[in-house]
N, C-alpha and C. Protein backbone atom coordinates (compact mmCIF):
# COMPACT_ATOMS: atom_id res chain seq x y z
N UNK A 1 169.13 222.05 171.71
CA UNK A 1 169.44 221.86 173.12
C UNK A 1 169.03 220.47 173.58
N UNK A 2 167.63 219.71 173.01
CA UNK A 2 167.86 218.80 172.91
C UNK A 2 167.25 217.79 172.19
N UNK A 3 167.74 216.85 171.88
CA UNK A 3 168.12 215.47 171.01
C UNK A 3 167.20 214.53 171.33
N UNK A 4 166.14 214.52 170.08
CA UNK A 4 165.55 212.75 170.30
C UNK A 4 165.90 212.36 169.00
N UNK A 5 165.63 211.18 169.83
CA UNK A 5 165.53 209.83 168.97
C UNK A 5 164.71 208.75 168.86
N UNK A 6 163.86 208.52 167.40
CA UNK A 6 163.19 207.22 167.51
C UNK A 6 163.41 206.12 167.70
N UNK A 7 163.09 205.12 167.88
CA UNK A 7 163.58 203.63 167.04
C UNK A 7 162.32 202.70 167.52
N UNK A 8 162.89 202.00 166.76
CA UNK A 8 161.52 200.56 166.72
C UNK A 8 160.54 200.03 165.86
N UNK A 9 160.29 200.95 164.90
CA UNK A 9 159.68 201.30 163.45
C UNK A 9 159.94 200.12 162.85
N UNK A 10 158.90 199.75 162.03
CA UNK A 10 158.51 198.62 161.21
C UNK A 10 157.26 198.20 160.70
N UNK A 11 157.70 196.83 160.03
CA UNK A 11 156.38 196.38 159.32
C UNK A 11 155.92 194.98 159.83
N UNK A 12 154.70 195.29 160.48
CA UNK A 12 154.01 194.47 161.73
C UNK A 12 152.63 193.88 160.93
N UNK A 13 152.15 192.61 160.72
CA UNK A 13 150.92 192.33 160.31
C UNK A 13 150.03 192.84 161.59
N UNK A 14 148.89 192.90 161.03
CA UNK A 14 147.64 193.82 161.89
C UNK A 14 147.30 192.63 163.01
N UNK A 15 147.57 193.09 164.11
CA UNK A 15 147.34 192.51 165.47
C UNK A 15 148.14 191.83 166.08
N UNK A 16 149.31 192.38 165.91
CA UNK A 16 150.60 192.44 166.25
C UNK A 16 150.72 193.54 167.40
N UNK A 17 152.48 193.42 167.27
CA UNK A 17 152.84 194.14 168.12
C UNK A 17 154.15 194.73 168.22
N UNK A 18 154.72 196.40 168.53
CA UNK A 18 155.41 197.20 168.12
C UNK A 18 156.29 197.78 169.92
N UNK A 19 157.48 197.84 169.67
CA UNK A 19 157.44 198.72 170.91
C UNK A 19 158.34 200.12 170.75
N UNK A 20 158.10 201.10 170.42
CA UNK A 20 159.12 202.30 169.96
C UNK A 20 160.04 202.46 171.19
N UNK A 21 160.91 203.70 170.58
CA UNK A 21 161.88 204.42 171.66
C UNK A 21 162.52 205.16 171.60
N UNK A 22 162.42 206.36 172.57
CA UNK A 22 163.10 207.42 172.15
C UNK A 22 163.67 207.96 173.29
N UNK A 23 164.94 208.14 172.63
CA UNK A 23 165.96 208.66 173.82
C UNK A 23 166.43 210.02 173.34
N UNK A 24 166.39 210.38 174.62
CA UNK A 24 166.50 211.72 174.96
C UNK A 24 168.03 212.17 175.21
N UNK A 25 168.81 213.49 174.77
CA UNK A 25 170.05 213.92 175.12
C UNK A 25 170.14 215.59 175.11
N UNK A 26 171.66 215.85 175.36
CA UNK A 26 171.22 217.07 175.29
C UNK A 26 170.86 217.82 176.74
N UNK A 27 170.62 219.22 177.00
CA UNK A 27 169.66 219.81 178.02
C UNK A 27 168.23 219.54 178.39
N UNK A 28 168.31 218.37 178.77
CA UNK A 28 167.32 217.43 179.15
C UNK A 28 166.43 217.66 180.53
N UNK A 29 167.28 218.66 181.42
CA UNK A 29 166.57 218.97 182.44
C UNK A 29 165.20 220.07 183.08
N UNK A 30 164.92 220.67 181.55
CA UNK A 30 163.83 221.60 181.96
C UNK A 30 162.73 220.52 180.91
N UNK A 31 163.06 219.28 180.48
CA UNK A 31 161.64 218.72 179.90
C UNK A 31 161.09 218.05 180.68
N UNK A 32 159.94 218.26 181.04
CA UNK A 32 158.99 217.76 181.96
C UNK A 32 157.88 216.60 181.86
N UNK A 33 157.91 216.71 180.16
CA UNK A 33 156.94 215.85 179.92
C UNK A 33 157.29 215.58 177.91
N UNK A 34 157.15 214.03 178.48
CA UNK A 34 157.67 213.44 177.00
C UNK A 34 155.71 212.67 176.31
N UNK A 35 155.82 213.44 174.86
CA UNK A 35 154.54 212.43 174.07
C UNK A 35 154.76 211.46 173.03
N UNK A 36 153.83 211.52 172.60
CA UNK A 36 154.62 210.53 171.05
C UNK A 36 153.09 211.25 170.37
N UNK A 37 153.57 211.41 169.20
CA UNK A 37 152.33 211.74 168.07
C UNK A 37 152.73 211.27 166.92
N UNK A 38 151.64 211.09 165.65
CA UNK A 38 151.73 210.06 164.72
C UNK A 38 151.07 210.91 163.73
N UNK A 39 151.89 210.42 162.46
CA UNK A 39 151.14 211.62 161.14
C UNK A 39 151.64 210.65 159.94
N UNK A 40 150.03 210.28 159.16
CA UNK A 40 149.79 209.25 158.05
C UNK A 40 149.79 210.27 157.03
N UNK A 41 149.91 209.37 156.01
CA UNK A 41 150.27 210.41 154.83
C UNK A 41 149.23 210.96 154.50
N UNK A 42 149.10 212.62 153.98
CA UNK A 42 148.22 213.21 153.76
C UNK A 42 146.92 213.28 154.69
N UNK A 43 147.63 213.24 156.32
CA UNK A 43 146.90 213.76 156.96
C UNK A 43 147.46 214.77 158.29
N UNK A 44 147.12 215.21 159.16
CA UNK A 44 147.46 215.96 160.23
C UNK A 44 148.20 215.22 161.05
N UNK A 45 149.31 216.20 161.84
CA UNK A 45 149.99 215.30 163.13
C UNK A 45 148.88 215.18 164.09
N UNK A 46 148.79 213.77 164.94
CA UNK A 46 147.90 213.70 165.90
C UNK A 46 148.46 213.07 167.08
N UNK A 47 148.18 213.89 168.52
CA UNK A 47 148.32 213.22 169.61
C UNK A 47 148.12 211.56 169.71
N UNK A 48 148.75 210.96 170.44
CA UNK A 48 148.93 209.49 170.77
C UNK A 48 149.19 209.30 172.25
N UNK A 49 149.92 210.01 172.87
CA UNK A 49 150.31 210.02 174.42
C UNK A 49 151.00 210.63 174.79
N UNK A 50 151.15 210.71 176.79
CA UNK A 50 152.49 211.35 176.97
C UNK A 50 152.01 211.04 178.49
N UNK A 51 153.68 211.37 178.57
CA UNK A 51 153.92 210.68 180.19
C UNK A 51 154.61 211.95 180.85
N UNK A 52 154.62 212.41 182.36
CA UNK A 52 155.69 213.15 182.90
C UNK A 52 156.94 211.96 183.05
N UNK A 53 158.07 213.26 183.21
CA UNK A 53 159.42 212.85 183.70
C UNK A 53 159.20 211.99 185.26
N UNK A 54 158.76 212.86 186.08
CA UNK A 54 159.25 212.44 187.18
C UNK A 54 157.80 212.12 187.99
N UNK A 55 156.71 212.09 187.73
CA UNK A 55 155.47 211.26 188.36
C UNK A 55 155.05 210.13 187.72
N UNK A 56 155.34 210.32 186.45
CA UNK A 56 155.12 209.18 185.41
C UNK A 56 153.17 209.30 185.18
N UNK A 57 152.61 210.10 185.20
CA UNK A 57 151.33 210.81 185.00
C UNK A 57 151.51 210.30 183.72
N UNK A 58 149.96 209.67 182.94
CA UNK A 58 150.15 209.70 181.64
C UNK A 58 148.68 209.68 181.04
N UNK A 59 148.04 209.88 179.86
CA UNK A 59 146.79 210.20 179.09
C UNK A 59 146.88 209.77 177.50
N UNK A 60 146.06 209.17 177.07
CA UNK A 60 145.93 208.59 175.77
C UNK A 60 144.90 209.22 174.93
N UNK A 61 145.44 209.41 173.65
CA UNK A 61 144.19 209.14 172.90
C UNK A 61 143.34 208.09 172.53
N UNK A 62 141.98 208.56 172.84
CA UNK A 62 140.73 207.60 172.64
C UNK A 62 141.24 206.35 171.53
N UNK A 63 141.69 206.97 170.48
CA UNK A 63 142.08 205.97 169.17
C UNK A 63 142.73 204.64 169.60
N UNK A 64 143.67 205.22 170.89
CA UNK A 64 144.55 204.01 170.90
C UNK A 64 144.71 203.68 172.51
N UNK A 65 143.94 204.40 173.29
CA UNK A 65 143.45 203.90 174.56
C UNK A 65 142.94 202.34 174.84
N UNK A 66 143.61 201.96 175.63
CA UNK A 66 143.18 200.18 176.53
C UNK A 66 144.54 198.98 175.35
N UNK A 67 145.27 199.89 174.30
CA UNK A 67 145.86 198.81 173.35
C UNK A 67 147.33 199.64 173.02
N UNK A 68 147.69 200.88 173.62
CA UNK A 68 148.99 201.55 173.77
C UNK A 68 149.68 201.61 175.14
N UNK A 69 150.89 201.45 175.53
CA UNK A 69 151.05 201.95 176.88
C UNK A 69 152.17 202.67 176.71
N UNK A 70 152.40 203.82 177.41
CA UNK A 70 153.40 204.52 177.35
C UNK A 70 154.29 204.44 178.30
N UNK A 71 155.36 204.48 178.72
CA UNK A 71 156.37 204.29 179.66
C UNK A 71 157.89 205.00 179.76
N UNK A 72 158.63 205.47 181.20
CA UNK A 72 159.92 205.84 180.50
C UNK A 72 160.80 205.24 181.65
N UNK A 73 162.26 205.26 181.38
CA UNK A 73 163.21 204.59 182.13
C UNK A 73 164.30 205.69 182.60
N UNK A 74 164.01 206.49 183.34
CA UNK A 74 164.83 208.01 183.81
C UNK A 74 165.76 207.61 183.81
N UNK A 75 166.51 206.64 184.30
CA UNK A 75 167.84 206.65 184.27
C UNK A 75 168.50 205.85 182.85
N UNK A 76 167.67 205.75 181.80
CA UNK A 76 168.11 205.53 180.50
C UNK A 76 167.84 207.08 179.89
N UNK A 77 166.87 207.96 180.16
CA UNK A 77 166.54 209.12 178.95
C UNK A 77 165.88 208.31 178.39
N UNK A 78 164.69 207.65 178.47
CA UNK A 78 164.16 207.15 177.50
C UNK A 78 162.79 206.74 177.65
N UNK A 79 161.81 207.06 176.57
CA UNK A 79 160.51 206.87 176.57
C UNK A 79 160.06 205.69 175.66
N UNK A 80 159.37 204.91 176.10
CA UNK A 80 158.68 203.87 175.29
C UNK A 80 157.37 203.52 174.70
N UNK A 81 156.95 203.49 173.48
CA UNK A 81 155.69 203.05 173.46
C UNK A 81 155.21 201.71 172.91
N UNK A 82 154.28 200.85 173.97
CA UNK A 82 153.96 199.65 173.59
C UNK A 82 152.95 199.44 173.06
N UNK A 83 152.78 199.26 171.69
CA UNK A 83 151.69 199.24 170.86
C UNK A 83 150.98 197.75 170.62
N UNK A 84 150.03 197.31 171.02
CA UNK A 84 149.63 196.12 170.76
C UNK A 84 148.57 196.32 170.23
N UNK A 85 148.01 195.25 169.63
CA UNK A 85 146.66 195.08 168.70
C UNK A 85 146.46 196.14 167.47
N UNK A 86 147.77 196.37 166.91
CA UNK A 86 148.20 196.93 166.17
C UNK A 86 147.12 196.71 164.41
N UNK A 87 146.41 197.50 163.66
CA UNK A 87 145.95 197.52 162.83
C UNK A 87 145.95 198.78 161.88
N UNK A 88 145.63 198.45 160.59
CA UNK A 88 146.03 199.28 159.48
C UNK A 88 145.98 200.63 159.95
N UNK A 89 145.31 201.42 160.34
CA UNK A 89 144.63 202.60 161.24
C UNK A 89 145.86 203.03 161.79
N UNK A 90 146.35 202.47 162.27
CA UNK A 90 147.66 202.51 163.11
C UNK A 90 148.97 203.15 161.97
N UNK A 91 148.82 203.01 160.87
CA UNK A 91 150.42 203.02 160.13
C UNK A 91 150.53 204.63 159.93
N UNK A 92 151.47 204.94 159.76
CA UNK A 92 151.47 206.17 160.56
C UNK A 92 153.83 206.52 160.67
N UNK A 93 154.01 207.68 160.59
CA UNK A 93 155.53 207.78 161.29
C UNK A 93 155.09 208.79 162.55
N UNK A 94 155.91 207.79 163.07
CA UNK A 94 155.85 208.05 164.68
C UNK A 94 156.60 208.97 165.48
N UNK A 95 156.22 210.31 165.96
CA UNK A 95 157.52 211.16 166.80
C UNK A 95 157.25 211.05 167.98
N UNK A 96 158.16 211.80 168.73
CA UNK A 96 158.01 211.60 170.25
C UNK A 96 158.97 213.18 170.28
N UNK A 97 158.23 213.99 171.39
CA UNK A 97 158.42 215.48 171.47
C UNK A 97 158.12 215.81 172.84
N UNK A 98 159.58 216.53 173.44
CA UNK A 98 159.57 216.88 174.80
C UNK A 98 159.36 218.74 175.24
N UNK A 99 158.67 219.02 175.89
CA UNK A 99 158.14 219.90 176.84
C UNK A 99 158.33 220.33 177.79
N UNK A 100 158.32 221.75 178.14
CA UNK A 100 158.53 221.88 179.89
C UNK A 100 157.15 221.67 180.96
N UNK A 101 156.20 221.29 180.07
CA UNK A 101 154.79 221.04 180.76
C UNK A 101 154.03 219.94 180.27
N UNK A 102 153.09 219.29 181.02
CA UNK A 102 152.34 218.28 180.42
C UNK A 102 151.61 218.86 179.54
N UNK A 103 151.58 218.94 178.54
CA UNK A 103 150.66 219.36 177.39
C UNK A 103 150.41 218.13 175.97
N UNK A 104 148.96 218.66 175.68
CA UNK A 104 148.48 217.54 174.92
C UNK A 104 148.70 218.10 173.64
N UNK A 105 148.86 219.00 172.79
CA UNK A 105 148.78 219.30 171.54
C UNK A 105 150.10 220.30 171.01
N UNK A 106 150.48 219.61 169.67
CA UNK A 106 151.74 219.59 169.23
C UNK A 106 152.36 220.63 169.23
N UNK A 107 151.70 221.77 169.10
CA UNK A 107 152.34 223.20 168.99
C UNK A 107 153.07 223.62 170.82
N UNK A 108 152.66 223.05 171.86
CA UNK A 108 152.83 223.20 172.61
C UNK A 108 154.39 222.63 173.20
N UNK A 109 154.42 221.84 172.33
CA UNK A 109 156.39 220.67 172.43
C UNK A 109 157.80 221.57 171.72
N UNK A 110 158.52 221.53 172.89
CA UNK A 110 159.44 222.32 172.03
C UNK A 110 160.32 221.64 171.02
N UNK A 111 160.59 220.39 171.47
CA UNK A 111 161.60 219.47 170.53
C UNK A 111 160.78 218.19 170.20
N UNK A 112 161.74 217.93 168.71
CA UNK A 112 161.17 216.52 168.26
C UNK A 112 162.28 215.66 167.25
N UNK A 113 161.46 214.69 167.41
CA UNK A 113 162.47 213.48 166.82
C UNK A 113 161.79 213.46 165.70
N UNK A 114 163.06 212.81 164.68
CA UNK A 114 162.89 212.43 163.28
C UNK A 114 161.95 211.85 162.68
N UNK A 115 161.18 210.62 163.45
CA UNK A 115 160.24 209.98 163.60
C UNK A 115 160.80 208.77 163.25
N UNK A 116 159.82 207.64 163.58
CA UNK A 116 160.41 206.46 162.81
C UNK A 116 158.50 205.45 162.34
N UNK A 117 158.74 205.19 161.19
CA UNK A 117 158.33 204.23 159.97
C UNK A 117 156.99 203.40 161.17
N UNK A 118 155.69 203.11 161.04
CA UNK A 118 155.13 202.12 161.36
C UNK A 118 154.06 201.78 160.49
N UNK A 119 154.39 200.17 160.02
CA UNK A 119 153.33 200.44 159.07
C UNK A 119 152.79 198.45 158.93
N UNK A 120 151.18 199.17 159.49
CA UNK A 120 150.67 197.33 159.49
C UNK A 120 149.87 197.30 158.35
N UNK A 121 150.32 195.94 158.20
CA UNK A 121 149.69 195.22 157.10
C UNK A 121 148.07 194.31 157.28
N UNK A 122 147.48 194.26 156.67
CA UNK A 122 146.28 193.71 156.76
C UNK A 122 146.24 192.33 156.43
């Protein structure tokens, strides 16, 4: 019902800078709240952020708090994340998963994107 999409994925030397994106399609009108979460190999998916649709309310994880910003453009369908000061810690494929509620943890998202590739170099 509905459709994301990543993009922006790449290979960034460490303290750099990344900006993802994911657009949204589909029955788009009962998601309320868009995140992005990140899962390195051979480890767990983990929260990263999330914003509402329509207050633009948003909360970070500690990891990447004061050096991520999250953002969306309603009249694109589309969520952004601006990753700066980007380091190894960081590499990771990146999803972004929409909700009918602000919720912080993954089981709680009904849809998700493919993910896309981020990976810094040292």
């Amino acid at each position: 019902q509905v459709q994301l999409v990543e993009s922006g994925g790449g290979l960034v030397q460490a303290g750099g800078s990344l900006r993802l994106s994911c657009a949204a399609s589909g029955r788009t009108f009962s998601s309320y709240a868009m995140a992005w979460f990140r899962q390195a190999p051979g480890k767990e998916r983990e929260f990263v952020a999330v914003i509402s649709w329509r207050g633009g309310s948003t909360f970070y994880a500690d990891s990447v708090k004061g050096r991520f910003t999250i953002s969306r453009d309603n009249a694109k369908n589309t969520v952004y994340l601006q990753m700066n000061s980007l380091n190894p810690e960081d590499t990771a494929v990146y999803y972004c998963a929409t909700g009918p509620k602000f919720m912080l943890g993954a089981r709680e998202y009904d849809y998700w994107g493919q993910g896309t590739q981020v990976t810094v170099s040292s």
